[in-house]
Protein backbone atom coordinates (compact mmCIF):
# COMPACT_ATOMS: atom_id res chain seq x y z
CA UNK A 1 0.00 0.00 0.00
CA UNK A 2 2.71 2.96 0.89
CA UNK A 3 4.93 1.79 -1.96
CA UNK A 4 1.51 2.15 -4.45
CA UNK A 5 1.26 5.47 -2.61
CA UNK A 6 4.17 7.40 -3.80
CA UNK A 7 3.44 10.53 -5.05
CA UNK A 8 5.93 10.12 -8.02
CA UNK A 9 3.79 7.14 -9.14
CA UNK A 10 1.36 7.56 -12.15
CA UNK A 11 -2.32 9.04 -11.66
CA UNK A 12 -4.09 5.83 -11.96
CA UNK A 13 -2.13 4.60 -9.24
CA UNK A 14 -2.14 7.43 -6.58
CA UNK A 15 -6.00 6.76 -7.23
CA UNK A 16 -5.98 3.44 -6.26
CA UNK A 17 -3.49 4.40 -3.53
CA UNK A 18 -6.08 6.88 -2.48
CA UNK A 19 -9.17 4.23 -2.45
CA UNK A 20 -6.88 1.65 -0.75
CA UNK A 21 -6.47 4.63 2.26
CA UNK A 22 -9.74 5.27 2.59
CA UNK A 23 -10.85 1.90 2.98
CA UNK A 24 -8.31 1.19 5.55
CA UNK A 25 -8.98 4.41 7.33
CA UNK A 26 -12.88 2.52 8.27
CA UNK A 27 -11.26 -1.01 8.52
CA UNK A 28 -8.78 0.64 11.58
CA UNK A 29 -11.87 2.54 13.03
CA UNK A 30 -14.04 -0.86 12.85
CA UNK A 31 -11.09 -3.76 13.32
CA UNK A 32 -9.38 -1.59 16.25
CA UNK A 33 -12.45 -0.49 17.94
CA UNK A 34 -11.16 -2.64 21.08
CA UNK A 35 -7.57 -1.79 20.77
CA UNK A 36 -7.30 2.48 21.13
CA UNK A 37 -3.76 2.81 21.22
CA UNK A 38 -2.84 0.41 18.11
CA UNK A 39 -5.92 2.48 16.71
CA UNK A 40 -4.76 5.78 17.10
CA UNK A 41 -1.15 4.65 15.90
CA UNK A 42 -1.92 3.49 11.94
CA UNK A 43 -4.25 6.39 12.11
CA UNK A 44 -1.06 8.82 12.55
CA UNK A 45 0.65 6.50 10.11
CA UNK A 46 -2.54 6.83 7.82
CA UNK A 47 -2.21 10.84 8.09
CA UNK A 48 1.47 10.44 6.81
CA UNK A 49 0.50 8.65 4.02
CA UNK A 50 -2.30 11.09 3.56
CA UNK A 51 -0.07 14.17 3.48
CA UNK A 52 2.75 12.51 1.33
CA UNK A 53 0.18 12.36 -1.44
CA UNK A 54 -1.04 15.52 -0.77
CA UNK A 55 -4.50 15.18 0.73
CA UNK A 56 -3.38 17.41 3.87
CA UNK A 57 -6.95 18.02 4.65
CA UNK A 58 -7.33 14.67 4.75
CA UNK A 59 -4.29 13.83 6.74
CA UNK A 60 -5.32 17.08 9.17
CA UNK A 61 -8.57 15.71 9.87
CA UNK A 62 -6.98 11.81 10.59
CA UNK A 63 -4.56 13.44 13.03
CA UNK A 64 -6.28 15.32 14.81
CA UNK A 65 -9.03 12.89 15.74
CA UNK A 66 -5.54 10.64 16.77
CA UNK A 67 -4.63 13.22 18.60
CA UNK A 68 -7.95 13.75 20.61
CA UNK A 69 -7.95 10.12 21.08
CA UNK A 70 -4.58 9.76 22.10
CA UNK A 71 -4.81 12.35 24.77
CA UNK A 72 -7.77 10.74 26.19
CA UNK A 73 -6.32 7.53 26.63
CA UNK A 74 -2.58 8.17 27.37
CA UNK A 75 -2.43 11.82 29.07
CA UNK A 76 0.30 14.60 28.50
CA UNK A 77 2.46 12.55 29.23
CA UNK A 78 3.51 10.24 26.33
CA UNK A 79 5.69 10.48 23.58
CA UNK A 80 2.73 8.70 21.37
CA UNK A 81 0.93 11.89 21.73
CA UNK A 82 4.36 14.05 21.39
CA UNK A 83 4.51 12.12 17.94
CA UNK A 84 1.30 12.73 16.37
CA UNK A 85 1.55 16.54 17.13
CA UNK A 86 4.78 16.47 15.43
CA UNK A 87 2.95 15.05 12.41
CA UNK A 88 0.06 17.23 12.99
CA UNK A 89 2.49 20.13 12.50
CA UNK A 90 4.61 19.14 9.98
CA UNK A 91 1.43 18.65 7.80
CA UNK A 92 0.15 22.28 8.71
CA UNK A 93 3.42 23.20 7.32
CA UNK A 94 3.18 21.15 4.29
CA UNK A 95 -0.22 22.63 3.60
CA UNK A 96 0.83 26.31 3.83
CA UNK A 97 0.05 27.20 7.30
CA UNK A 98 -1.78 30.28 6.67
CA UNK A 99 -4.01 30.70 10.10
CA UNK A 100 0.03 29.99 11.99
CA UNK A 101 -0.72 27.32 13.69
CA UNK A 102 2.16 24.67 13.31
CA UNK A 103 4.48 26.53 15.23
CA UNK A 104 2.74 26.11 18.68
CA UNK A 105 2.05 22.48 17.93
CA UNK A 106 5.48 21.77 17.12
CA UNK A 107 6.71 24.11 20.27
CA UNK A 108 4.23 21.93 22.45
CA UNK A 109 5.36 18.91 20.85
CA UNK A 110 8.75 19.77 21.68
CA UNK A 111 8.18 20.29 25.30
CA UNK A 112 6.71 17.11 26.06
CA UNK A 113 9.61 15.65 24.32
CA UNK A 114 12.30 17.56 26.85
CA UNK A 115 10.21 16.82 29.33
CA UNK A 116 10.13 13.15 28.97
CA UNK A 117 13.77 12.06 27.21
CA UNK A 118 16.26 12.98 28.80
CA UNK A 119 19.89 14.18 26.53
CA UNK A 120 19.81 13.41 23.16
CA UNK A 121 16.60 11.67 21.57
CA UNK A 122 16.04 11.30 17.64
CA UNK A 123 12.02 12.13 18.38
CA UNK A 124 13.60 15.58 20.07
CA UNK A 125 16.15 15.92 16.39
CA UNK A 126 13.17 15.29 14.47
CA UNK A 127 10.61 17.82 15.88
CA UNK A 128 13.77 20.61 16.43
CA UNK A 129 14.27 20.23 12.72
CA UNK A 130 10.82 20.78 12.11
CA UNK A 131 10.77 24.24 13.74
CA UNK A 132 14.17 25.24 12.42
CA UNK A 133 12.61 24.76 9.06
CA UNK A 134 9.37 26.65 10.03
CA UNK A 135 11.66 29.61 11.81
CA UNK A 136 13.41 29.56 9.08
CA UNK A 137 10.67 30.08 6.29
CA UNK A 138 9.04 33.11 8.43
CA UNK A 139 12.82 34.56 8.04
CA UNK A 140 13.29 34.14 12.08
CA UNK A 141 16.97 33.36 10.92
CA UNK A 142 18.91 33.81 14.11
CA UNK A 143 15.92 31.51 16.05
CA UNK A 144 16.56 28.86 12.99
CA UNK A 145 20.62 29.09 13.34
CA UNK A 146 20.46 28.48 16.88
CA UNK A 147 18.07 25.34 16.45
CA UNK A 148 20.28 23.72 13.66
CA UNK A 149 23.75 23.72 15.38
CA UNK A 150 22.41 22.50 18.18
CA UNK A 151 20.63 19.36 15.91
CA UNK A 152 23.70 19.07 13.94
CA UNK A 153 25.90 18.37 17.36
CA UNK A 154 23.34 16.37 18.67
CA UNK A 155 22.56 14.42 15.32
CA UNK A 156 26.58 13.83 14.71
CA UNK A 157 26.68 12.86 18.58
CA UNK A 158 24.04 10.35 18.60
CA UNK A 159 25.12 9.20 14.60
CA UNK A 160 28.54 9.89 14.03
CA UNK A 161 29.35 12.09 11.99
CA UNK A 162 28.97 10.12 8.44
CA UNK A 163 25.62 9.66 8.45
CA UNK A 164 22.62 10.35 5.64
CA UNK A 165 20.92 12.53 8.21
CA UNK A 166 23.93 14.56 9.73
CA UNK A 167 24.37 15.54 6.23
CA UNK A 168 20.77 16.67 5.31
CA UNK A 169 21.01 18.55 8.08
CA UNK A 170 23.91 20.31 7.25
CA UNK A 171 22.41 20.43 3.77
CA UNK A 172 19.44 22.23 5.76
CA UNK A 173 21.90 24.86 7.54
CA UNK A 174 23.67 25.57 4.70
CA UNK A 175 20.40 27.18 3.09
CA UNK A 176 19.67 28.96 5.93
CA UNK A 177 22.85 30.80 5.79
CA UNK A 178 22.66 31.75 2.33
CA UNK A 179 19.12 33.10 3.06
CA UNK A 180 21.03 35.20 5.69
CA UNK A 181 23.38 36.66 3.06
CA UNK A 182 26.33 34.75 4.77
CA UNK A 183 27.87 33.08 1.59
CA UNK A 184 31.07 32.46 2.86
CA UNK A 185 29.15 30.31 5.92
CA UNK A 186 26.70 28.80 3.00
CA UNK A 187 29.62 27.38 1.02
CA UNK A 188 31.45 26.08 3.85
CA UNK A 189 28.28 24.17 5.19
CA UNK A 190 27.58 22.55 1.75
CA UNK A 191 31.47 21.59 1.34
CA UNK A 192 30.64 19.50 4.58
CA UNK A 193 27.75 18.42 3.78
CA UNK A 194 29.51 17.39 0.01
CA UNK A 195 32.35 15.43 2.27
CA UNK A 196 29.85 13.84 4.43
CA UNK A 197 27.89 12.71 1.41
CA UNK A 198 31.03 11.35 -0.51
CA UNK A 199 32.66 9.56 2.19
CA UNK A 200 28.80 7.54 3.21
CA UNK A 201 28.16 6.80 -1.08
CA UNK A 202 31.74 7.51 -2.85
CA UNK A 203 29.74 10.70 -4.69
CA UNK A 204 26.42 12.54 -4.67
CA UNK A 205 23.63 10.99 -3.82
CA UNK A 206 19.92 12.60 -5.02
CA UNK A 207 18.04 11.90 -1.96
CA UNK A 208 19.72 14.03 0.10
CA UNK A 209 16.74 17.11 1.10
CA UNK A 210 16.11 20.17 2.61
C-alpha cells in the first residue's frame, strides 16, 4: 500500500493508492475499535501517508481525531501523543500554514519531548528540525541558526558524523545561511555536507533534502 502510494507514481495509481487509504482508514476505526492505542497509531501512520500524497486536509482531519484520542487515553504525558503533534504540525506546514498554527504544535510537541527524554533523543532531532525549518521560512533566521547547530551536534553525537541525516542537516543549515546573506558560511556548510555525502556513497547521492 505505501509503496503504491508514492506521489511520483502515475495518476491511476495514486487513485488506487487513495481508495486503498480510505478503505483502511474505516477497517482501523471498525477492526481496532477494542484496541485504542494500536488504533490511534496506523491512524497517525494513515495521516502520513495522507499528506505525502497531498491530501493534507485529509491527513489534518486523521490526526487530529488521533490526537484527541490519544490524549484521552494516554495523558500529556507520552511520547505517542508528542509524535502525532509532530505530524500534525509538519502537515500544517506542508499545507501552507496560513491561520500559523504549526508553530505552537510543534513548540508543544517539543516540550513534552524535553520533558520526557532525557539528553539526546532522535524524536527531540526530528521535531527541532521541524521548527528550524518553520523559523526559518518566516525569516526568524537567528531563532533557525540556533536550532540547527544544536541538531547538527546532537545528530553527529548520537550518529557519528557520516551519516545520511547529519548531512541533510547540514544540507538544511547551509540554506539557511545563504538566506542570511552569509555566503562564505553557505559554502562552507555545503562543502561538509559534500564530504559527508562522498565519504557515506563515494559521490552525490539525489536523496539528500532540505
Amino acid at each position: 500500500l505505501f509503496e503504491v502510494s508514492d506521489p511520483s507514481e502515475s495518476r491511476g495509481e495514486e487513485l488506487t493508492a487513495r481508495e486503498l487509504l480510505d478503505a483502511g482508514s474505516q477497517r482501523i476505526a471498525f477492526d481496532l475499535a477494542e484496541q485504542p492505542e494500536v488504533r490511534f497509531t496506523m491512524q497517525r501512520v494513515l495521516g502520513q501517508v495522507y499528506s505525502s500524497l497531498g491530501a493534507h486536509q485529509k491527513a489534518r482531519t486523521i490526526l487530529e481525531e488521533a490526537l484527541a484520542g490519544q490524549l484521552e487515553v494516554l495523558g500529556e504525558n507520552s511520547l505517542e501523543v508528542a509524535t502525532t503533534r509532530l505530524w500534525r504540525g509538519r502537515v500544517l506546514q506542508n499545507a501552507g500554514d496560513n491561520d500559523g498554527e504549526a508553530e505552537p504544535i510543534l513548540r508543544d510537541a517539543l516540550a513534552m519531548q524535553e520533558r520526557l527524554c532525557e539528553g539526546r533523543h532522535p524524536e527531540k532531532a526530528d521535531t527541532k528540525r521541524q521548527l528550524a525549518g518553520l523559523l526559518r521560512d518566516t525569516n526568524r533566521f537567528e531563532e533557525s541558526k540556533v536550532i540547527y547547530l544544536d541538531l547538527i551536534a546532537s545528530r553527529t553525537a548520537m550518529l557519528g558524523e557520516e551519516h545520511h541525516e547529519v548531512a541533510s542537516t547540514w544540507n538544511s543549515y547551509s540554506q539557511l545561511l545563504l538566506r542570511m546573506n552569509d555566503v562564505d558560511g553557505a559554502i562552507e556548510a555545503n562543502a561538509k555536507t559534500i564530504d559527508i555525502i562522498e565519504r557515506i556513497y563515494g559521490g552525490p547521492h539525489p536523496s539528500l533534502g532540505a
